[in-house]
Protein backbone atom coordinates (compact mmCIF):
# COMPACT_ATOMS: atom_id res chain seq x y z
CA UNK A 1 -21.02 -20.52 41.57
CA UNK A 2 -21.22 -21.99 37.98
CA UNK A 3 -22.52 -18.52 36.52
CA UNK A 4 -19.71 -16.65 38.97
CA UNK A 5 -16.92 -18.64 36.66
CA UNK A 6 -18.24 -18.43 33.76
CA UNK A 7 -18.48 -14.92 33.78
CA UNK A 8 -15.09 -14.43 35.20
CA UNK A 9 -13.62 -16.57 32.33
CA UNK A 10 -15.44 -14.24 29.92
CA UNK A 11 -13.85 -11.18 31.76
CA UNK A 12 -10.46 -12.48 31.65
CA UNK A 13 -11.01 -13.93 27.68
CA UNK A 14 -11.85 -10.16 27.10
CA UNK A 15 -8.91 -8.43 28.77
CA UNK A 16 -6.63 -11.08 26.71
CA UNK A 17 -8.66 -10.07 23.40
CA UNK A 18 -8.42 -6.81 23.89
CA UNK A 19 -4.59 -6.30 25.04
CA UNK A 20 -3.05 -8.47 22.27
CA UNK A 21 -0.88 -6.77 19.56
CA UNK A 22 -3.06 -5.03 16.32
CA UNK A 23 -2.54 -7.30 13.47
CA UNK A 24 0.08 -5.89 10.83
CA UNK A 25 -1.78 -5.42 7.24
CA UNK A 26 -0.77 -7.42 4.81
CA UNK A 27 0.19 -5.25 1.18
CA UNK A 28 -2.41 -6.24 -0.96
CA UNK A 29 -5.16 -4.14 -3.27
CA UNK A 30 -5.09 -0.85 -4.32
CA UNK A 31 -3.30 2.19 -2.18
CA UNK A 32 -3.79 6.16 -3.72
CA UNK A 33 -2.50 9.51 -2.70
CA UNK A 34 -3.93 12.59 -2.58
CA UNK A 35 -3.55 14.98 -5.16
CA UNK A 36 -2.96 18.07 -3.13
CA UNK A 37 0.30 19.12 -2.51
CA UNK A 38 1.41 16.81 -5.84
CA UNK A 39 -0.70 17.70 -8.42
CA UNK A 40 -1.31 14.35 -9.66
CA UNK A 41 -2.41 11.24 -8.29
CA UNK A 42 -0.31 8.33 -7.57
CA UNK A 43 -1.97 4.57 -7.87
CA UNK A 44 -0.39 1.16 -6.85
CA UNK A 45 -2.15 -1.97 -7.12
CA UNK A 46 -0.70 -4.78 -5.80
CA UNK A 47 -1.62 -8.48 -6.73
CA UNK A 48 -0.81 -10.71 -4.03
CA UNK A 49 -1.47 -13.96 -6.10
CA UNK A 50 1.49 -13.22 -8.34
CA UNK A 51 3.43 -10.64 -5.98
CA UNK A 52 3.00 -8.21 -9.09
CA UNK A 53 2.29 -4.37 -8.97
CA UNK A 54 1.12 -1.78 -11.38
CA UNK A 55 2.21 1.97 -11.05
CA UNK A 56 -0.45 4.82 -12.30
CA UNK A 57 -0.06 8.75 -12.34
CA UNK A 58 -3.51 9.97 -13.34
CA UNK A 59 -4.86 6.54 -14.66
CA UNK A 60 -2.01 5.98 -16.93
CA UNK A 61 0.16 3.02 -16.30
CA UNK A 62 3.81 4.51 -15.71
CA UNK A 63 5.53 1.19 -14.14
CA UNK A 64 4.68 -2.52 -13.23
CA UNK A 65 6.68 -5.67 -11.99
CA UNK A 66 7.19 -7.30 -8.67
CA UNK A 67 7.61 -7.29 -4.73
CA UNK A 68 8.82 -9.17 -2.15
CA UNK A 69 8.23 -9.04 1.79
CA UNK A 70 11.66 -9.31 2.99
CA UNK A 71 11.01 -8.42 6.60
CA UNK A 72 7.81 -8.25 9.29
CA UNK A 73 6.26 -5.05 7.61
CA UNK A 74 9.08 -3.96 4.60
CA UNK A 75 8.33 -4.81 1.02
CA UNK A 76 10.81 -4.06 -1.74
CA UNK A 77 9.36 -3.08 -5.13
CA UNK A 78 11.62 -4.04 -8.10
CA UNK A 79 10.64 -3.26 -12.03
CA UNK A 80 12.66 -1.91 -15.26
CA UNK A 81 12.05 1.84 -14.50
CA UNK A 82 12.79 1.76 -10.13
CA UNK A 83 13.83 0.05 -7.52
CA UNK A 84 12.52 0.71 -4.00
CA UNK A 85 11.32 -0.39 -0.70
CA UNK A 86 8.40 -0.06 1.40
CA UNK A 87 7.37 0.07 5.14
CA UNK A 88 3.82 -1.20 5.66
CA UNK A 89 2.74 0.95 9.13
CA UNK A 90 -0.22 -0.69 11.10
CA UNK A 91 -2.75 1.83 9.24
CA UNK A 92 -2.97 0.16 6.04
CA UNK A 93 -0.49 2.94 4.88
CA UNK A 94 3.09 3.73 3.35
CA UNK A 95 5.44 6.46 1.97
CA UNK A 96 7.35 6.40 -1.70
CA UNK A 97 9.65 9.19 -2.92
CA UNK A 98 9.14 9.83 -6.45
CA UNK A 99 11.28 13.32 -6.50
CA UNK A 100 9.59 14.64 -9.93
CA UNK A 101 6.47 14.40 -8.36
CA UNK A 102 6.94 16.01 -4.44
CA UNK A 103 11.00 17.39 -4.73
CA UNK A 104 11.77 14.73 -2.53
CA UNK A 105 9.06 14.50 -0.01
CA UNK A 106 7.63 11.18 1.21
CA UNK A 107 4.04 10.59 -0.59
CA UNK A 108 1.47 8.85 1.65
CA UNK A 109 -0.04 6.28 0.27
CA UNK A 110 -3.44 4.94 1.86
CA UNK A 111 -5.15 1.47 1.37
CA UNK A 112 -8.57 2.56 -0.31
CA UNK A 113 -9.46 -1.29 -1.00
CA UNK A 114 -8.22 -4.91 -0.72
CA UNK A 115 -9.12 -5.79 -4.43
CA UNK A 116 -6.18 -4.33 -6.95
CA UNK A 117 -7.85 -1.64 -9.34
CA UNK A 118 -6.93 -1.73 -12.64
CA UNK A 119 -6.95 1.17 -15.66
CA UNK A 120 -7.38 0.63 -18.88
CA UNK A 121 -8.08 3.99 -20.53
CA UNK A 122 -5.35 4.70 -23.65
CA UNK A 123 -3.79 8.03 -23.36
CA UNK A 124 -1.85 9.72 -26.20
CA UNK A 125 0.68 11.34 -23.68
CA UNK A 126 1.68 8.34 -21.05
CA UNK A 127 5.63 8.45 -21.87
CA UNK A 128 5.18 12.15 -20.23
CA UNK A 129 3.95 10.35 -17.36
CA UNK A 130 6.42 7.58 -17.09
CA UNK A 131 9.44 9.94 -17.47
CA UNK A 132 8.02 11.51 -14.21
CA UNK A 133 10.09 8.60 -12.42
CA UNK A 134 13.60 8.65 -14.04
């Protein structure tokens, strides 16, 4: 009878496991497009100690300053250059608009790691770059 229980009580632990909500991701690390469609490849990193973010376009640093989570899964972006917000969807994924780079088209952004990458590679020709966001 003892072994009949406890197995039942691992049953029903394992239908509750297993039918409770997926856990929304949390925006932290480094998230990249792809370069197809683009022709360049977009970079945020995104420090969750400091709620600071860097902006790249091909490894050159184009935009940094801050976010804030201001509802369950929305995050708005705020710097010098832009102004934005973000929707976190349960994939570890977003959109941005940057209409210089995709004439208006949503970007997709995926998480490719938890740990903000940084770039430190000098370029001769980054105000090109950051005048792809005005």
């Amino acid at each position: 009878m003892r072994k009949l229980l406890t197995a039942a009580s691992l049953v029903i632990a394992l239908i509750f496991v297993g039918c409770t909500p997926d856990k929304i991701p949390v925006l932290k690390g480094s998230y990249q497009s792809e370069r197809e469609g683009i022709g360049y490849v977009l970079v945020l990193t995104f420090q969750q100690d400091d709620h600071s973010f860097v902006e790249y376009i091909d490894n050159r640093e184009v935009d940094r300053g801050t976010y804030e989570k201001t509802k369950n899964n929305i995050y708005k972006i705020k710097s010098d250059k832009q102004n934005f917000e973000i929707s976190l969807n349960a994939e570890d994924s977003f959109e941005i608009i940057i209409s210089q780079l995709n004439n208006g088209k949503p970007i997709q952004m995926k998480n490719i790691d938890d740990t903000p990458t940084y770039f430190s590679t000098e370029f001769d020709d980054v105000d090109k770059y950051k005048a792809l966001l005005d």
